[in-house]
PDB file of N, CA and C in Angstrom:
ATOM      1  N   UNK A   1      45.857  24.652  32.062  1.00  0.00           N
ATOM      2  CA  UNK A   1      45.561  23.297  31.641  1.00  0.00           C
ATOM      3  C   UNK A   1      44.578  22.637  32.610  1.00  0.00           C
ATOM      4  N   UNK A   2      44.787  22.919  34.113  1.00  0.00           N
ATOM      5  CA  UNK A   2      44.089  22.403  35.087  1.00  0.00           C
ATOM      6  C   UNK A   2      42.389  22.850  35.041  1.00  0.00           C
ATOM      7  N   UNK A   3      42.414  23.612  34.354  1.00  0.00           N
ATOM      8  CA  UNK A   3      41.216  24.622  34.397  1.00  0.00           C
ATOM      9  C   UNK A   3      40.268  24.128  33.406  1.00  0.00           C
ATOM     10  N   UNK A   4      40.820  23.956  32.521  1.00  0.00           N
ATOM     11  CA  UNK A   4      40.460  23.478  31.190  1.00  0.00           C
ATOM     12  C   UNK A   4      39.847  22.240  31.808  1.00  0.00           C
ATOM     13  N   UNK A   5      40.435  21.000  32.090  1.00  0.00           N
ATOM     14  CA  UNK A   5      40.551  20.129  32.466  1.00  0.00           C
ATOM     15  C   UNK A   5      38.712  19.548  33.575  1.00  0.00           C
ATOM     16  N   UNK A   6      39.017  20.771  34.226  1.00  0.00           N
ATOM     17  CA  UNK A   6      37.824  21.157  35.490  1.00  0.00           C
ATOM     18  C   UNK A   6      36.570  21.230  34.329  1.00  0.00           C
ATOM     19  N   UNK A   7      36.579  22.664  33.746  1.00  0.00           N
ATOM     20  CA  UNK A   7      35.333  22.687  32.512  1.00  0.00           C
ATOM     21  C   UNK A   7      34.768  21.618  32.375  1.00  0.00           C
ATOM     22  N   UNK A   8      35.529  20.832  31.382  1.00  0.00           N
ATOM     23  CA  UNK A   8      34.893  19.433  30.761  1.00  0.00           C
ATOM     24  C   UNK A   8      34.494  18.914  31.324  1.00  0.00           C
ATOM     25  N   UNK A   9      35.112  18.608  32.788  1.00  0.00           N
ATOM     26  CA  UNK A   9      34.483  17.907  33.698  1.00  0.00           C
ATOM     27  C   UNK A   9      33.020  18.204  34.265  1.00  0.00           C
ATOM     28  N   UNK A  10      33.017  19.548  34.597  1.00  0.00           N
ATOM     29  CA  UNK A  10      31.831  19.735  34.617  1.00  0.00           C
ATOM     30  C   UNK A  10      30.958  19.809  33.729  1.00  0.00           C
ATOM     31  N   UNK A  11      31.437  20.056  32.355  1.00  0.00           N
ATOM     32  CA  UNK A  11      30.562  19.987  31.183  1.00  0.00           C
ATOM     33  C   UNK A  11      29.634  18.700  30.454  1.00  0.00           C
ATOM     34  N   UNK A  12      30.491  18.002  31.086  1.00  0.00           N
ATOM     35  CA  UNK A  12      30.446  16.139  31.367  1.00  0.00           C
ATOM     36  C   UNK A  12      28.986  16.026  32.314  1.00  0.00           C
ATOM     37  N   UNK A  13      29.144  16.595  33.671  1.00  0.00           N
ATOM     38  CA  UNK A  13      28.199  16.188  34.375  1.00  0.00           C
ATOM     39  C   UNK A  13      26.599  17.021  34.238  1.00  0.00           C
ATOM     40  N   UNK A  14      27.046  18.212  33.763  1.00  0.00           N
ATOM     41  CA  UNK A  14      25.612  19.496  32.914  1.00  0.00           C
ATOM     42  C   UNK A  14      25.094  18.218  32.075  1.00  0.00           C
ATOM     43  N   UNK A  15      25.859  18.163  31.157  1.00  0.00           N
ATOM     44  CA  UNK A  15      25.431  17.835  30.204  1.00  0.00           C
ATOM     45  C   UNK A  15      24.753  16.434  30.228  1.00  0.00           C
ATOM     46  N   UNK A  16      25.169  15.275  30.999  1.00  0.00           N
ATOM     47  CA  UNK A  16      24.459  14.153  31.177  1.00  0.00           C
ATOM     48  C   UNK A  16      23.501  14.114  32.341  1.00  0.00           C
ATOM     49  N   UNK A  17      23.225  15.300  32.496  1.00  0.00           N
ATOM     50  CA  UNK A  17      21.835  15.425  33.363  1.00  0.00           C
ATOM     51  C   UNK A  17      20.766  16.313  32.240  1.00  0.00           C
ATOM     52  N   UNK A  18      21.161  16.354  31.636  1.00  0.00           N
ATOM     53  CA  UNK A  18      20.513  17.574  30.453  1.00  0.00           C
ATOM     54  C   UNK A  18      20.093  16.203  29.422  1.00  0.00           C
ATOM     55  N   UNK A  19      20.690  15.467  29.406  1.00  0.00           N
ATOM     56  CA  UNK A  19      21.091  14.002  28.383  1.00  0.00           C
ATOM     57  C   UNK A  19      19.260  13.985  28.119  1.00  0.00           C
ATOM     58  N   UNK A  20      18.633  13.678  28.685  1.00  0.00           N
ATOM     59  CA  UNK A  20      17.089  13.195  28.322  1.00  0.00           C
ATOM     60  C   UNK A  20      16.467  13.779  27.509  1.00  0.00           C
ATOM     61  N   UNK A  21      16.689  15.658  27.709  1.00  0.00           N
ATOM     62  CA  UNK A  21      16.081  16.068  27.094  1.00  0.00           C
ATOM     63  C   UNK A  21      16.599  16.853  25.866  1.00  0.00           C
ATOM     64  N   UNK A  22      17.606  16.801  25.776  1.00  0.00           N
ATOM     65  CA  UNK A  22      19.018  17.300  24.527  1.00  0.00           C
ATOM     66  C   UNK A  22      18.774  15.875  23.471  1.00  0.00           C
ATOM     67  N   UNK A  23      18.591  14.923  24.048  1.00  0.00           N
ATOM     68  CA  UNK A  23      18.244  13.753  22.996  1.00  0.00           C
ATOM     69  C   UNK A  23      16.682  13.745  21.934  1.00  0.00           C
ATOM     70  N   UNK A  24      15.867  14.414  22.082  1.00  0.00           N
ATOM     71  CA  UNK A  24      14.856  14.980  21.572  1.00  0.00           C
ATOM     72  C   UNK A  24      15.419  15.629  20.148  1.00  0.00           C
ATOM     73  N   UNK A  25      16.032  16.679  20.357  1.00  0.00           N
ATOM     74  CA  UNK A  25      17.375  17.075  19.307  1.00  0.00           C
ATOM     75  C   UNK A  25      18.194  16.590  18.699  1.00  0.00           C
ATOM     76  N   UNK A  26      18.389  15.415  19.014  1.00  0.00           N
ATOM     77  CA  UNK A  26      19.449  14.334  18.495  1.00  0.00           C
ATOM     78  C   UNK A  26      20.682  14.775  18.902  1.00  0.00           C
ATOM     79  N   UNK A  27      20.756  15.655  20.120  1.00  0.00           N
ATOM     80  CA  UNK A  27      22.419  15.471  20.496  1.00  0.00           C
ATOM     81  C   UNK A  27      22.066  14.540  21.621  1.00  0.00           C
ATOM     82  N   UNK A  28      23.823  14.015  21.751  1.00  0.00           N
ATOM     83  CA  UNK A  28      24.040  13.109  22.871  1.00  0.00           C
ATOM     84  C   UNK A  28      23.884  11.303  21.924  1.00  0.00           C
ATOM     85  N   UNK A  29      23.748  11.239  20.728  1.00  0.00           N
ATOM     86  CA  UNK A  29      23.401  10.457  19.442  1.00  0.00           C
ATOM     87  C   UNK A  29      24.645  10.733  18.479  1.00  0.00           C
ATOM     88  N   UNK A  30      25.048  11.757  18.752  1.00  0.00           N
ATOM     89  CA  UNK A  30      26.412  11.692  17.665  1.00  0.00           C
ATOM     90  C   UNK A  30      27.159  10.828  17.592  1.00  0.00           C
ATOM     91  N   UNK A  31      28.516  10.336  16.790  1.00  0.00           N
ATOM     92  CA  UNK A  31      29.440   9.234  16.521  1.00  0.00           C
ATOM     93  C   UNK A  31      30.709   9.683  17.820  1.00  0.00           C
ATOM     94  N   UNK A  32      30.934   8.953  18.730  1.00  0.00           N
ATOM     95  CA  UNK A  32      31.665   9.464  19.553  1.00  0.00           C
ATOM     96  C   UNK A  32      30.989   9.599  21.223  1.00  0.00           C
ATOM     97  N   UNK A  33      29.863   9.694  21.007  1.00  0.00           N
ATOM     98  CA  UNK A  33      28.999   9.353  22.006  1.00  0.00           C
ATOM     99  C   UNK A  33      28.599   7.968  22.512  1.00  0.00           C
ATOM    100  N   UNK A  34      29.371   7.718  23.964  1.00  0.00           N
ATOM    101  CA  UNK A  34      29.211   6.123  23.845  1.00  0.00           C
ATOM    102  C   UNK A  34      28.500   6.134  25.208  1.00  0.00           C
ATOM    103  N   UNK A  35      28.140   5.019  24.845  1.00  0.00           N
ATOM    104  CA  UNK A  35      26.491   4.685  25.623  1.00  0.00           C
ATOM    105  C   UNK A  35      26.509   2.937  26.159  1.00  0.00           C
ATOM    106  N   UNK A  36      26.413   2.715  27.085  1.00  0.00           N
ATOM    107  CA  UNK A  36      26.600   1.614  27.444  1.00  0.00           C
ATOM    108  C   UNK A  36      25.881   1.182  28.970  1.00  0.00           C
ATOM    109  N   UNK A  37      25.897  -0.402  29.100  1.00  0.00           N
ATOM    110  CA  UNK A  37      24.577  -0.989  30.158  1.00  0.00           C
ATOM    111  C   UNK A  37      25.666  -1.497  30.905  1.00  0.00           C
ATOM    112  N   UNK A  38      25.781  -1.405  32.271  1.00  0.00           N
ATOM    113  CA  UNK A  38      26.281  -2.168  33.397  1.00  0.00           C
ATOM    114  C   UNK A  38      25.354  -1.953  34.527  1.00  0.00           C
ATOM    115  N   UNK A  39      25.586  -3.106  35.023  1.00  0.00           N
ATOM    116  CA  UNK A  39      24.557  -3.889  36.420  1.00  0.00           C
ATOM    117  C   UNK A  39      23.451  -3.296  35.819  1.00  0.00           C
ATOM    118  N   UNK A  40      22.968  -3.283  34.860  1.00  0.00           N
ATOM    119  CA  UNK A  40      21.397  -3.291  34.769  1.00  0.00           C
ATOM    120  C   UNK A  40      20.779  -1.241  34.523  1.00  0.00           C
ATOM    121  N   UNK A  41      22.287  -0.221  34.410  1.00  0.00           N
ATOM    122  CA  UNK A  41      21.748   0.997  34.578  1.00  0.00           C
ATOM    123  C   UNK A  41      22.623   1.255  32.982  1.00  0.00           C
ATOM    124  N   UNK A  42      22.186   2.330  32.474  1.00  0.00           N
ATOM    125  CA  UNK A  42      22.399   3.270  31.856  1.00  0.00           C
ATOM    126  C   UNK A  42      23.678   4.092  31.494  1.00  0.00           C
ATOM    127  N   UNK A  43      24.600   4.018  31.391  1.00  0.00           N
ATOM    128  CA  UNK A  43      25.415   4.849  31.289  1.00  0.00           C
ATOM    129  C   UNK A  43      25.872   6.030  29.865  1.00  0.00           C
ATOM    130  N   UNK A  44      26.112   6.820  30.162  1.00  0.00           N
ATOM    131  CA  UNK A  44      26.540   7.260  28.981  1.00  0.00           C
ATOM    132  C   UNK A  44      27.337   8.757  28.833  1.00  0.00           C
ATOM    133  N   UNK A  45      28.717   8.424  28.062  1.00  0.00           N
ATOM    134  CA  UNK A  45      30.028   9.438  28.078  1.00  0.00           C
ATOM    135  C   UNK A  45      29.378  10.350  26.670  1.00  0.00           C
ATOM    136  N   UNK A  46      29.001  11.203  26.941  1.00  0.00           N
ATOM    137  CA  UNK A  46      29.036  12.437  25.544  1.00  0.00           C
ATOM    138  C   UNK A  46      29.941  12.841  25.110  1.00  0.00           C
ATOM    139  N   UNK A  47      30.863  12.468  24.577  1.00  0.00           N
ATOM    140  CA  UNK A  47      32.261  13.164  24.515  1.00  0.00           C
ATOM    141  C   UNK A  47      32.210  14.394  22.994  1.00  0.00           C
ATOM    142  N   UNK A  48      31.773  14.111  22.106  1.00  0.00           N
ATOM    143  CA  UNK A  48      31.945  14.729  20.658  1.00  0.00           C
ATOM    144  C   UNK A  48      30.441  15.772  21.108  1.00  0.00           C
ATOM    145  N   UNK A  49      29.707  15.488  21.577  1.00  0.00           N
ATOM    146  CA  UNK A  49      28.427  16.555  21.399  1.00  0.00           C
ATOM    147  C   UNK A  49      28.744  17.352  22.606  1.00  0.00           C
ATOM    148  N   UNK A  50      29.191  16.808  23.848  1.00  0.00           N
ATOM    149  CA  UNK A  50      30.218  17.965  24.721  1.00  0.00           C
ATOM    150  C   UNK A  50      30.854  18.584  23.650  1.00  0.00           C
ATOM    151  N   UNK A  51      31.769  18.530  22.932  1.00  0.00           N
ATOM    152  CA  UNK A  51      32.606  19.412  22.895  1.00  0.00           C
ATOM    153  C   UNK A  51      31.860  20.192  21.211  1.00  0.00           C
ATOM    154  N   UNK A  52      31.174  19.640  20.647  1.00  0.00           N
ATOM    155  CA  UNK A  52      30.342  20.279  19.673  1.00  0.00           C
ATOM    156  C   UNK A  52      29.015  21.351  20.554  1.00  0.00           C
ATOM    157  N   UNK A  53      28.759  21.463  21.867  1.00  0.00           N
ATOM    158  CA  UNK A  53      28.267  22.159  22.308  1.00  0.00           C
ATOM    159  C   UNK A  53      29.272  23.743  22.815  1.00  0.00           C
ATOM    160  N   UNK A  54      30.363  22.821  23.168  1.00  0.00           N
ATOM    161  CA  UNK A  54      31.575  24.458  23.750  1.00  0.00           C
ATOM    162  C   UNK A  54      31.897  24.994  22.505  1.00  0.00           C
ATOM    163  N   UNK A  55      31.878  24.398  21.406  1.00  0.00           N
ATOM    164  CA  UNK A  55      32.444  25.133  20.347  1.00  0.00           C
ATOM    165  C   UNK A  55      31.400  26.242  20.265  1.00  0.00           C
ATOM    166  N   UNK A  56      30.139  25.778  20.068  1.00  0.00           N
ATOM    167  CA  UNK A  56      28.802  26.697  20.027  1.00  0.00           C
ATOM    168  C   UNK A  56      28.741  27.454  20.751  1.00  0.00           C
ATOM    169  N   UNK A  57      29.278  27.479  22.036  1.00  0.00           N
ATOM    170  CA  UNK A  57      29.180  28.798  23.345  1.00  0.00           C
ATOM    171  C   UNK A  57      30.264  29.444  22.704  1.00  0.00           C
ATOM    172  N   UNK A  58      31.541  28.873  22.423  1.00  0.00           N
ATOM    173  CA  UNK A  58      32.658  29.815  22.487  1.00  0.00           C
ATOM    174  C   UNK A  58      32.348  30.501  21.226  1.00  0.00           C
ATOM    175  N   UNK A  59      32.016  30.100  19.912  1.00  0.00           N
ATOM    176  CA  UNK A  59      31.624  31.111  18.776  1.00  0.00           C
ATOM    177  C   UNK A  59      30.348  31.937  19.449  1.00  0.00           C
ATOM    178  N   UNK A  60      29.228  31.801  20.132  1.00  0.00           N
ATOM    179  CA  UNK A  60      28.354  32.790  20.597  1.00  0.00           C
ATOM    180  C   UNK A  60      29.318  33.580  21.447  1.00  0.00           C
ATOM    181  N   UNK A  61      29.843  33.078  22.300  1.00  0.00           N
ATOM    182  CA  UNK A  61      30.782  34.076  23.487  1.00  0.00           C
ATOM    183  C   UNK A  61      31.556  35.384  22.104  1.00  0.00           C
ATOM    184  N   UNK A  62      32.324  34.979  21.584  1.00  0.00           N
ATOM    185  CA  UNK A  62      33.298  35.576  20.786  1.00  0.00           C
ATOM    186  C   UNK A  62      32.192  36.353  19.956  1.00  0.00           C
ATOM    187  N   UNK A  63      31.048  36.170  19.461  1.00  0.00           N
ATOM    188  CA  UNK A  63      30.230  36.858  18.782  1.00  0.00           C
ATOM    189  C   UNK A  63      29.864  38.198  19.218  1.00  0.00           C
ATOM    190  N   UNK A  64      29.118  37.816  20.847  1.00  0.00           N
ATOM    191  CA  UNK A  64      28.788  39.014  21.916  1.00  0.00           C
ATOM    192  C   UNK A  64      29.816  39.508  22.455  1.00  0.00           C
ATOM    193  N   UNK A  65      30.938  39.284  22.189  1.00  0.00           N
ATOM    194  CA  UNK A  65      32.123  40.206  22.665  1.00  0.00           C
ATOM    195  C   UNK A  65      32.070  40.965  21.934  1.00  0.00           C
TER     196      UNK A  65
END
């Protein structure tokens, strides 16, 4: 569970450094993706296109197995 837990987390931080240019694609724009302004910066939680991206590794993973 702890492990799991770790992933996302890091999948969280890949992924919103990736955010600029994954938005070109229209991910990081999905319903579930929340995006929001404090003190004047940027923020933004990917939560549904995170996990619409692991689904995509784990069906490629399971494919090349």
């Amino acid at each position: 569970m702890i492990r799991w837990v770790v992933v996302i987390f890091v999948a969280l931080i890949v992924f919103s450094t990736l955010l600029p240019w994954l938005e070109k694609l229209g991910i990081g724009r999905l319903p579930g993706d929340f995006r929001f302004k404090l003190f004047g910066k940027v923020f933004s939680l990917p939560f549904s296109s995170t996990i619409l991206l692991s689904l995509v590794v784990l069906l490629l993973a399971r494919f090349l197995k």
